[in-house]
N, C-alpha and C. Protein backbone atom coordinates (compact mmCIF):
# COMPACT_ATOMS: atom_id res chain seq x y z
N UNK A 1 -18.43 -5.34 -2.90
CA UNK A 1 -17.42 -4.32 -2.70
C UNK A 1 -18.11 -2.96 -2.73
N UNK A 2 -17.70 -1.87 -1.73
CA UNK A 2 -18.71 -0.60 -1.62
C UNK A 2 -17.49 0.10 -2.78
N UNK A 3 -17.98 0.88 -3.74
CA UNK A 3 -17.38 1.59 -4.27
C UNK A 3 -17.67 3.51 -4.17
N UNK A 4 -18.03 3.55 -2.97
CA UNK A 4 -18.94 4.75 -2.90
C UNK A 4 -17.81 5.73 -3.07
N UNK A 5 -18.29 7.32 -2.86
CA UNK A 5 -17.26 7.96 -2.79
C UNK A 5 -16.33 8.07 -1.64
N UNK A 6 -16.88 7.93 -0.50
CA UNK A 6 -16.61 8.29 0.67
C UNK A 6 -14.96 7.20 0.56
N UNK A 7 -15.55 5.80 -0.05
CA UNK A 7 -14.26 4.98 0.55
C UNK A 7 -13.41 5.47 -0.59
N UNK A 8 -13.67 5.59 -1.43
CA UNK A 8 -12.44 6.16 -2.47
C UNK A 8 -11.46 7.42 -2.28
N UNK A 9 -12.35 8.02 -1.30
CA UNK A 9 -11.87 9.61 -0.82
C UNK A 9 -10.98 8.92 0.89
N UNK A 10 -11.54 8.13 1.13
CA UNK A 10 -11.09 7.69 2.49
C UNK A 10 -10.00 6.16 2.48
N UNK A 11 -9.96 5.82 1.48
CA UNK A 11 -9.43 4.14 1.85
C UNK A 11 -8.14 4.32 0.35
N UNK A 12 -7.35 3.10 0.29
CA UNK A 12 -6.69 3.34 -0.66
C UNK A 12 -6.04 1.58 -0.37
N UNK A 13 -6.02 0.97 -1.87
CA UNK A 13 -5.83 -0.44 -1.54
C UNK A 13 -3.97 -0.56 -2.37
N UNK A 14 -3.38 -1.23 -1.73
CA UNK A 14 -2.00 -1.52 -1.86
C UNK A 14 -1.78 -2.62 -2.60
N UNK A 15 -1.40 -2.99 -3.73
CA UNK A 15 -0.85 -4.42 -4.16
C UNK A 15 0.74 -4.23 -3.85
N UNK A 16 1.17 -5.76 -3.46
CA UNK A 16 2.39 -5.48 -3.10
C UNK A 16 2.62 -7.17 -3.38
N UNK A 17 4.15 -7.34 -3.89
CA UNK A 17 4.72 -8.31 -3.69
C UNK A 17 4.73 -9.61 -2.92
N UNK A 18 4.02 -10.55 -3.16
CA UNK A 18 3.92 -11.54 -2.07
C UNK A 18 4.97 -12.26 -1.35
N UNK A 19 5.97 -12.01 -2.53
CA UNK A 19 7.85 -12.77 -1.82
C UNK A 19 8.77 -11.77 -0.68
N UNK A 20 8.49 -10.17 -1.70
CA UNK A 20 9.05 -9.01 -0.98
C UNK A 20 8.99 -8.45 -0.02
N UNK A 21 7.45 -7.93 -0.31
CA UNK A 21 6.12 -7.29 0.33
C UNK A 21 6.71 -5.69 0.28
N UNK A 22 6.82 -5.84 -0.99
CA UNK A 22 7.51 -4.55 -1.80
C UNK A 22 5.77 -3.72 -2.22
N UNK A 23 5.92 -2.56 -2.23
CA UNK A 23 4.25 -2.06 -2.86
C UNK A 23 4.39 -1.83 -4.22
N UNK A 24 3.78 -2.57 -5.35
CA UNK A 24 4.02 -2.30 -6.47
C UNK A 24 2.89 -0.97 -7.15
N UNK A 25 2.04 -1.16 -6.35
CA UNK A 25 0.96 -0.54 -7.18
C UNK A 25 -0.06 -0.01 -6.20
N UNK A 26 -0.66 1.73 -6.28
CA UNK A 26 -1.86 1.66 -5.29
C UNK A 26 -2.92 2.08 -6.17
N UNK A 27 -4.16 1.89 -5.60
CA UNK A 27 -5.48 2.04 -6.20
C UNK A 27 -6.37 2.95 -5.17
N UNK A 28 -6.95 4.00 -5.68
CA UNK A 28 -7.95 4.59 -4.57
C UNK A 28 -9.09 3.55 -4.49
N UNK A 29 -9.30 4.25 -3.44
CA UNK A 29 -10.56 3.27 -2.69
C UNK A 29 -10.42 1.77 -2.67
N UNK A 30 -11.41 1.06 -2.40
CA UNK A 30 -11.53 -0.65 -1.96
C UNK A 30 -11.79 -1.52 -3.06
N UNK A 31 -10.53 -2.26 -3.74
CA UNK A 31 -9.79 -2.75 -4.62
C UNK A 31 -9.90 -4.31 -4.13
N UNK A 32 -9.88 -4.98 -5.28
CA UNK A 32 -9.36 -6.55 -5.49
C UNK A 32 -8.26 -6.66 -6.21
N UNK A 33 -8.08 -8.16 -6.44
CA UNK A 33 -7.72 -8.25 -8.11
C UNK A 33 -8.21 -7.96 -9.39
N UNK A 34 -9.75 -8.18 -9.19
CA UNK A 34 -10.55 -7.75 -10.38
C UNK A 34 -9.74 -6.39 -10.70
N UNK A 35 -9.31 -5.89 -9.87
CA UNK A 35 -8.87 -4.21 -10.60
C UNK A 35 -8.22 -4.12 -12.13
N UNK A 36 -7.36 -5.45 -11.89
CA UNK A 36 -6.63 -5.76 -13.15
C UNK A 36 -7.28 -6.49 -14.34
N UNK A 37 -8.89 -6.63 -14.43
CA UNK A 37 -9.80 -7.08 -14.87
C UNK A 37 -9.25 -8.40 -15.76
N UNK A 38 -9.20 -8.78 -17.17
CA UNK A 38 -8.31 -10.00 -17.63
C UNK A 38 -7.40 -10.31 -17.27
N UNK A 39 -6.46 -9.43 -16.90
CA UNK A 39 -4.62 -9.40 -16.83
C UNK A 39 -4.52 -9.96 -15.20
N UNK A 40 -5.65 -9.99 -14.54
CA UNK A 40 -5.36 -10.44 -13.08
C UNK A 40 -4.30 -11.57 -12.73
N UNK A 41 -4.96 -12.51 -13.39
CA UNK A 41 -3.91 -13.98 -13.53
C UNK A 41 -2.51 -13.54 -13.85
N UNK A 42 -1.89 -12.42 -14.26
CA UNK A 42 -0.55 -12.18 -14.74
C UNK A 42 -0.03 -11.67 -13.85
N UNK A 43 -0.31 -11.04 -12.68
CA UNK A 43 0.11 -10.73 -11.68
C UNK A 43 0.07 -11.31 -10.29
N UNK A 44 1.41 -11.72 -9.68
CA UNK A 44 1.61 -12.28 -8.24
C UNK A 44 1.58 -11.24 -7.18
N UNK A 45 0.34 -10.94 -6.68
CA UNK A 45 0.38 -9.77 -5.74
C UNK A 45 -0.55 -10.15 -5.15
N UNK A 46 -0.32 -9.67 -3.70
CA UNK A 46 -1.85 -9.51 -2.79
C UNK A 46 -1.87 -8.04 -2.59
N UNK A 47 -3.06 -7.95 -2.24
CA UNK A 47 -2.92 -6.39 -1.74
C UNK A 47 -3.94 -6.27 -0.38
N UNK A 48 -3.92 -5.03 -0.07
CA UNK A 48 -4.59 -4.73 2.03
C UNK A 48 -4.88 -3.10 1.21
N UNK A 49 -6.49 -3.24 1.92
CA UNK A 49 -6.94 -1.76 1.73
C UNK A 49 -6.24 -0.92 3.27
N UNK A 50 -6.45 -0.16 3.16
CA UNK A 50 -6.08 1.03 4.37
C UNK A 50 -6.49 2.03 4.31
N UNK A 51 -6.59 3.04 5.09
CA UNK A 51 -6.87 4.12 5.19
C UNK A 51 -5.98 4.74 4.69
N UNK A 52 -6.09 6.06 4.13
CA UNK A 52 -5.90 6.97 3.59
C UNK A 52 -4.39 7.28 3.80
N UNK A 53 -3.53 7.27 3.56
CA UNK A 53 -2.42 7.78 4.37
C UNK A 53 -1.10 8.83 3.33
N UNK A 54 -0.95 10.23 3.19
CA UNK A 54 -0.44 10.99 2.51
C UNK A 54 0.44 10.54 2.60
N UNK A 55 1.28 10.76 3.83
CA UNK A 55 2.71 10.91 3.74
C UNK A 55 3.20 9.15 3.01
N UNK A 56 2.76 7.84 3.74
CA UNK A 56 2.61 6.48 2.94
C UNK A 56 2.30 6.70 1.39
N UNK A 57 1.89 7.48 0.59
CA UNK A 57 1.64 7.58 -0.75
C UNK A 57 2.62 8.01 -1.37
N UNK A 58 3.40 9.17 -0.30
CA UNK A 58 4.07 9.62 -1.61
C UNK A 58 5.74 8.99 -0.57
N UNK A 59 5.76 8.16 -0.16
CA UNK A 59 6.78 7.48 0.29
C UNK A 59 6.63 6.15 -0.07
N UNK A 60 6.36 5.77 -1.04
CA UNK A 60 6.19 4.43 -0.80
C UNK A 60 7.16 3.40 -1.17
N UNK A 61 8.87 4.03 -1.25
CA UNK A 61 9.75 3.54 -1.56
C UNK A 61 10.04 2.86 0.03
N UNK A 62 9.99 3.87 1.32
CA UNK A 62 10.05 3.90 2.42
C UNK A 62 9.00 2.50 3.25
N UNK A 63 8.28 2.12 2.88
CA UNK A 63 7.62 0.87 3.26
C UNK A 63 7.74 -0.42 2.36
N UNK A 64 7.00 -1.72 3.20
CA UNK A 64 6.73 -2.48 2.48
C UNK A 64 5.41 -3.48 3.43
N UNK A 65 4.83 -4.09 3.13
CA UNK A 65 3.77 -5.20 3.66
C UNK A 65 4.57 -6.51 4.35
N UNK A 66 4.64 -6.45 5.89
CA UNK A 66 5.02 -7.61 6.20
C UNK A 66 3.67 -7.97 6.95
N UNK A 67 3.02 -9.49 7.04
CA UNK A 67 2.67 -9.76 8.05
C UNK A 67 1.30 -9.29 7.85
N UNK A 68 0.63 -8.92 6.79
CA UNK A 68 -0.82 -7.78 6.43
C UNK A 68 -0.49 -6.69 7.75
N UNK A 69 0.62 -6.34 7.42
CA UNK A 69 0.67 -4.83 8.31
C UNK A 69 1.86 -3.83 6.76
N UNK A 70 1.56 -2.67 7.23
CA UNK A 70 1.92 -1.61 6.55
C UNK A 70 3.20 -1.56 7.87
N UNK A 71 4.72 -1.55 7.11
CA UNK A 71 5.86 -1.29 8.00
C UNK A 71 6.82 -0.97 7.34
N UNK A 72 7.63 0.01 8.17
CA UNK A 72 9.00 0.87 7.76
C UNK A 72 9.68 -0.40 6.91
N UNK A 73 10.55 -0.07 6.16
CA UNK A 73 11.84 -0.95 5.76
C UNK A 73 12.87 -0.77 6.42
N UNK A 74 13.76 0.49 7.15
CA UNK A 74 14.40 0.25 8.07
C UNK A 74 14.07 2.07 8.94
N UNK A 75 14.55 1.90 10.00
CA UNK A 75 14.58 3.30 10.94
C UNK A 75 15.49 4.40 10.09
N UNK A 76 14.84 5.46 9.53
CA UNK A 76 15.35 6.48 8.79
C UNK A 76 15.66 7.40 9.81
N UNK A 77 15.27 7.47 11.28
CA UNK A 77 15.49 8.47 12.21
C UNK A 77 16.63 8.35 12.59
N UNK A 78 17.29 7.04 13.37
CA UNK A 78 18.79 6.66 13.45
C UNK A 78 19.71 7.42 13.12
N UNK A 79 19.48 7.79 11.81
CA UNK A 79 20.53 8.82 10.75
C UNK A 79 21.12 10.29 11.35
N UNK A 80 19.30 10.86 11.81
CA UNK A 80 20.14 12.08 12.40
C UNK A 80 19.78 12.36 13.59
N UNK A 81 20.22 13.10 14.28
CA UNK A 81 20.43 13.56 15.49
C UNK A 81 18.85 14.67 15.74
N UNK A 82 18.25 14.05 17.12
CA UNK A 82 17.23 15.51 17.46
C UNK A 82 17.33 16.39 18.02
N UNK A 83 16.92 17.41 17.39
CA UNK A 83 16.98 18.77 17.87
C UNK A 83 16.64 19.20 19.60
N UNK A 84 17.29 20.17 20.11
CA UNK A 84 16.74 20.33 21.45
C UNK A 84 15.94 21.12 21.20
């Protein structure tokens, strides 16, 4: 596993729900399970590194993991109307 700075500044790993694919938890940079070092076994999660993504961080009620893809939970645009 590279733990350099670059991927910690650049990558960001997701654990998420394996039934849900709800995101329970993120970690900078390129993550396993080891993250959870003993306690690993106590947790049912997979997780997918990714790139960096702000607005995904601080939304992360707004997604979930289907499919090892990062995807909306439903169309929030629908709601309102665009501007001309």
């Amino acid at each position: 596993m590279d733990n350099s700075i670059k991927n910690f500044e650049s990558k960001v790993t997701l654990f998420y729900s394996i039934n849900t694919g709800e995101i329970k938890l993120t970690a900078g940079g390129i993550q396993d399970m080891s993250y959870f070092g003993p306690d690993a076994a106590d947790f049912n999660y997979n997780f997918l590194v990714i790139d960096k993504d702000e607005y995904l961080l601080n939304n992360l009620d707004k997604f979930i993991v289907q499919d090892n893809k990062v995807k909306l939970k439903e169309a929030q645009i629908n709601k309102y109307e665009i501007a001309e």
